[in-house]
Protein backbone atom coordinates (compact mmCIF):
# COMPACT_ATOMS: atom_id res chain seq x y z
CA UNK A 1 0.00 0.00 0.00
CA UNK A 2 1.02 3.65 -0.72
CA UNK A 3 0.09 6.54 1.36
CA UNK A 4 1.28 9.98 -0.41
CA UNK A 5 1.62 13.26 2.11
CA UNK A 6 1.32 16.69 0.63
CA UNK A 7 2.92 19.28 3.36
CA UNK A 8 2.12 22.57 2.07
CA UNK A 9 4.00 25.88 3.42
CA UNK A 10 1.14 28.70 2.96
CA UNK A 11 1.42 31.19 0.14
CA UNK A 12 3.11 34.81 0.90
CA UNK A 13 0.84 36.78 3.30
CA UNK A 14 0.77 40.03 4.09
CA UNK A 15 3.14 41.86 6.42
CA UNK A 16 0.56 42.87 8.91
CA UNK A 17 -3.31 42.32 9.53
CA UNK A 18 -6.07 44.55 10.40
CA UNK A 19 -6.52 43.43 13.75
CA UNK A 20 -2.58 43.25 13.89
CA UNK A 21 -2.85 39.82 14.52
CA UNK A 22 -0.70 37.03 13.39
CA UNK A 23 -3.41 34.51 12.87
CA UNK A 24 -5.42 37.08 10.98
CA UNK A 25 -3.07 37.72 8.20
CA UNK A 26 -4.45 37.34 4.55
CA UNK A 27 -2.37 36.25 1.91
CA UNK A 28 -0.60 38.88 -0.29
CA UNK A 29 -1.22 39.12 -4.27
CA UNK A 30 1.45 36.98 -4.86
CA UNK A 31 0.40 34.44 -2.11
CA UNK A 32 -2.27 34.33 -4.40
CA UNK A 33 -1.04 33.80 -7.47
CA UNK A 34 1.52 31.39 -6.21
CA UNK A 35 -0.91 29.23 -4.37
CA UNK A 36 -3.02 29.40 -7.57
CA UNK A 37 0.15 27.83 -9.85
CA UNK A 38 0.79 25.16 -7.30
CA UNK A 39 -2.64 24.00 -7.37
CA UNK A 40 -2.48 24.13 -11.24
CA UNK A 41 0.82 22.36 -11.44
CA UNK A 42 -0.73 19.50 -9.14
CA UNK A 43 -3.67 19.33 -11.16
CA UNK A 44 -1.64 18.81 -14.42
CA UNK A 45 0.39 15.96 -12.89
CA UNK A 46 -2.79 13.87 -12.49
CA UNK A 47 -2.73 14.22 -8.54
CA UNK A 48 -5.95 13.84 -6.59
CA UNK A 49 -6.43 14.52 -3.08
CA UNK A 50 -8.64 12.17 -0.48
CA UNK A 51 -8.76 14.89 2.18
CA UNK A 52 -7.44 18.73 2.97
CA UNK A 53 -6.58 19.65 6.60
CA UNK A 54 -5.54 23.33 7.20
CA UNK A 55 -4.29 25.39 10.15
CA UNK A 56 -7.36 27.48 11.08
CA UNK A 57 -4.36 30.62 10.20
CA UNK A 58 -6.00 33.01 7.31
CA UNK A 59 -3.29 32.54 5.50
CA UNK A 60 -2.93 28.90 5.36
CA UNK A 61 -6.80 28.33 4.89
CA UNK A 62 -6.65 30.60 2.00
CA UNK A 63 -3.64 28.45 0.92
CA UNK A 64 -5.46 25.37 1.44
CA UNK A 65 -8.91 26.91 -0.71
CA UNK A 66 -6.60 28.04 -3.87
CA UNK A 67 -5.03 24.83 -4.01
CA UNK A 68 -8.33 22.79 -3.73
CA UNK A 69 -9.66 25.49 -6.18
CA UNK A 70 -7.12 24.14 -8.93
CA UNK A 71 -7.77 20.31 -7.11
CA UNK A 72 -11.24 19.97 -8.10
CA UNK A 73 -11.27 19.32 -3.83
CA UNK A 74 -14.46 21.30 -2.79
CA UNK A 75 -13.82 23.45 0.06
CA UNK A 76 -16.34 22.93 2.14
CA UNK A 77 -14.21 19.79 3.08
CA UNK A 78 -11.23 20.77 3.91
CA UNK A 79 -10.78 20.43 7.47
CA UNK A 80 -9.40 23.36 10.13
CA UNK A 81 -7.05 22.01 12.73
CA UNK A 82 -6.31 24.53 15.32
CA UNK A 83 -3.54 22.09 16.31
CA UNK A 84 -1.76 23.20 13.25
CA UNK A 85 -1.05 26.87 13.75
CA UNK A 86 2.03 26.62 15.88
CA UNK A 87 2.14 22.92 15.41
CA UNK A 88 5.42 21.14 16.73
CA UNK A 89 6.56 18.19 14.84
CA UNK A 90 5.48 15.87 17.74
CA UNK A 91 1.77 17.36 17.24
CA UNK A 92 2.16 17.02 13.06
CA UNK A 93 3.29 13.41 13.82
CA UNK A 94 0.13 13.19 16.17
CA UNK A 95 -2.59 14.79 13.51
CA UNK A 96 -1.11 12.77 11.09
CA UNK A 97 -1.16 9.19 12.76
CA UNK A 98 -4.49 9.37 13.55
CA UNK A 99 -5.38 9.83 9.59
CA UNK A 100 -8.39 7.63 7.87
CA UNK A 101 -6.61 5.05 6.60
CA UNK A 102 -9.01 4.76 3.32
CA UNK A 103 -7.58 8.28 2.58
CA UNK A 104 -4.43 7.74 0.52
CA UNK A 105 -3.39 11.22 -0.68
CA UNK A 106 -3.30 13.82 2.26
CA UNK A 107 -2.48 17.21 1.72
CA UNK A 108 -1.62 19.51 5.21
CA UNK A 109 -1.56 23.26 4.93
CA UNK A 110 0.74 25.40 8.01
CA UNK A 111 3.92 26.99 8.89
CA UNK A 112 7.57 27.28 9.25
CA UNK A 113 9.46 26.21 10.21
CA UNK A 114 7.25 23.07 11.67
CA UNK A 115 6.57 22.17 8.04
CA UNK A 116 10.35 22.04 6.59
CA UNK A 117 11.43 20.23 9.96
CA UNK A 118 8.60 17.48 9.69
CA UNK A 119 9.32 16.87 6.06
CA UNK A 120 12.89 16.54 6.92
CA UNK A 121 12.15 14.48 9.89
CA UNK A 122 9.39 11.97 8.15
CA UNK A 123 11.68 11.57 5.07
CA UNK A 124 15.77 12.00 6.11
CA UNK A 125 15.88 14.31 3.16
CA UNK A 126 17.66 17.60 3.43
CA UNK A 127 15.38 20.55 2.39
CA UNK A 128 16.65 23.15 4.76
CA UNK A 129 13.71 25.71 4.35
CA UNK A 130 10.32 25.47 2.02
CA UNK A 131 9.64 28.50 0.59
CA UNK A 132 6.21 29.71 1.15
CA UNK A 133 3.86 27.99 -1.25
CA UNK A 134 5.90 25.18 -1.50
CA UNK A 135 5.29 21.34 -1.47
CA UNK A 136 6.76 18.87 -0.02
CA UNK A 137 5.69 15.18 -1.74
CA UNK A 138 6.44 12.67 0.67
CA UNK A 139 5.88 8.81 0.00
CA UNK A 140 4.90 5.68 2.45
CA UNK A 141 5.23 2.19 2.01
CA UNK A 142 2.17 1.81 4.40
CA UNK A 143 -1.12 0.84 5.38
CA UNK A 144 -1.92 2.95 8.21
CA UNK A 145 -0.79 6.18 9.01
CA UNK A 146 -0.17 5.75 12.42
CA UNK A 147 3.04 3.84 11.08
CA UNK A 148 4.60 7.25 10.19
CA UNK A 149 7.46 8.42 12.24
CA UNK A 150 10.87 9.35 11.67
CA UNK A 151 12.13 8.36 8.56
CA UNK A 152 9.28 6.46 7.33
CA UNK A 153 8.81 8.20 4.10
CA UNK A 154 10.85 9.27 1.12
CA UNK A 155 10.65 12.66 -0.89
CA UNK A 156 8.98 11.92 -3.81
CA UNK A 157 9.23 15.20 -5.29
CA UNK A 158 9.73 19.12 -4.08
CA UNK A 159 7.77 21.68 -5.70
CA UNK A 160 7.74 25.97 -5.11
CA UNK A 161 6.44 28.45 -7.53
CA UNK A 162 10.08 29.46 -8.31
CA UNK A 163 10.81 25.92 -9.80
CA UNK A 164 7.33 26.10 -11.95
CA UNK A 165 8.09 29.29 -13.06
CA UNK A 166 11.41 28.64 -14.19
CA UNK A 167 10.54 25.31 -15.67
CA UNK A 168 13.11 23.67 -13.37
CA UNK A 169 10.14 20.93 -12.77
């Protein structure tokens, strides 16, 4: 059995928010755009997606909605985790071993640096920092996800919008 992970960095947001909260920051034009091409890119490789979960963040559920947008995922089921705003790795591993197992593509929308040091941690690979809108492709041999821990996965595949947009993919 395969189990594919999707960790998603969220697109660029803006600097600041109206409320001058953290959590409340929108995505920036080219968070928008980037998220957009991301989605797209996904969509073109043939990739489908069993299930979205999002930090509850505005930026990252924004994220989460362009890709899904481009996904053909409808958004009314993606799925806000409020453990994932701040998330540590240990409470990544946690979300993410208690998974459906009947869902075989996953894609998780949050933050850095959480996101780069899970993907590093799952898969031994050496990404040193995801770039925001970035994806990390990350492969099991597995049947459940509670099986996933440290270096139980390989990187399939590493996507940002700088590598689409210079056709480095």
């Amino acid at each position: 059995m395969l189990k594919t992970l999707f960790l998603v960095r969220h697109a660029k947001a803006q600097q600041d928010s109206i409320d001058h909260k953290d959590f409340s920051r929108e995505l920036a034009d080219r968070g928008i755009r980037d998220a957009s091409l991301v989605g797209s890119y996904l969509k073109k490789q043939g990739i489908t997606i069993d299930m979205i979960i999002s930090s509850p963040a505005a930026r990252a559920f924004a994220t989460a909605e362009l890709m899904a947008n481009q996904l053909d995922y409808n958004i009314d089921n993606i799925h806000r985790n409020e453990e994932l705003y701040l998330a540590s790795v240990r409470t990544f591993l946690q979300v993410i071993n208690q998974l459906k197992d009947d869902w075989n593509n996953v894609l998780l929308t949050s933050h850095n640096p959480a996101v780069t040091y899970l993907a590093e941690y799952i898969s031994n690979a050496e990404i040193g920092n995801m770039p925001t809108a970035s994806v990390a492709i990350l492969d099991f041999k597995i049947k459940h996800w509670q099986e996933i821990s440290q270096n139980t996965g390989a990187l399939k595949t590493f996507i940002s919008p700088r590598m689409i947009k210079d056709n480095i993919l």
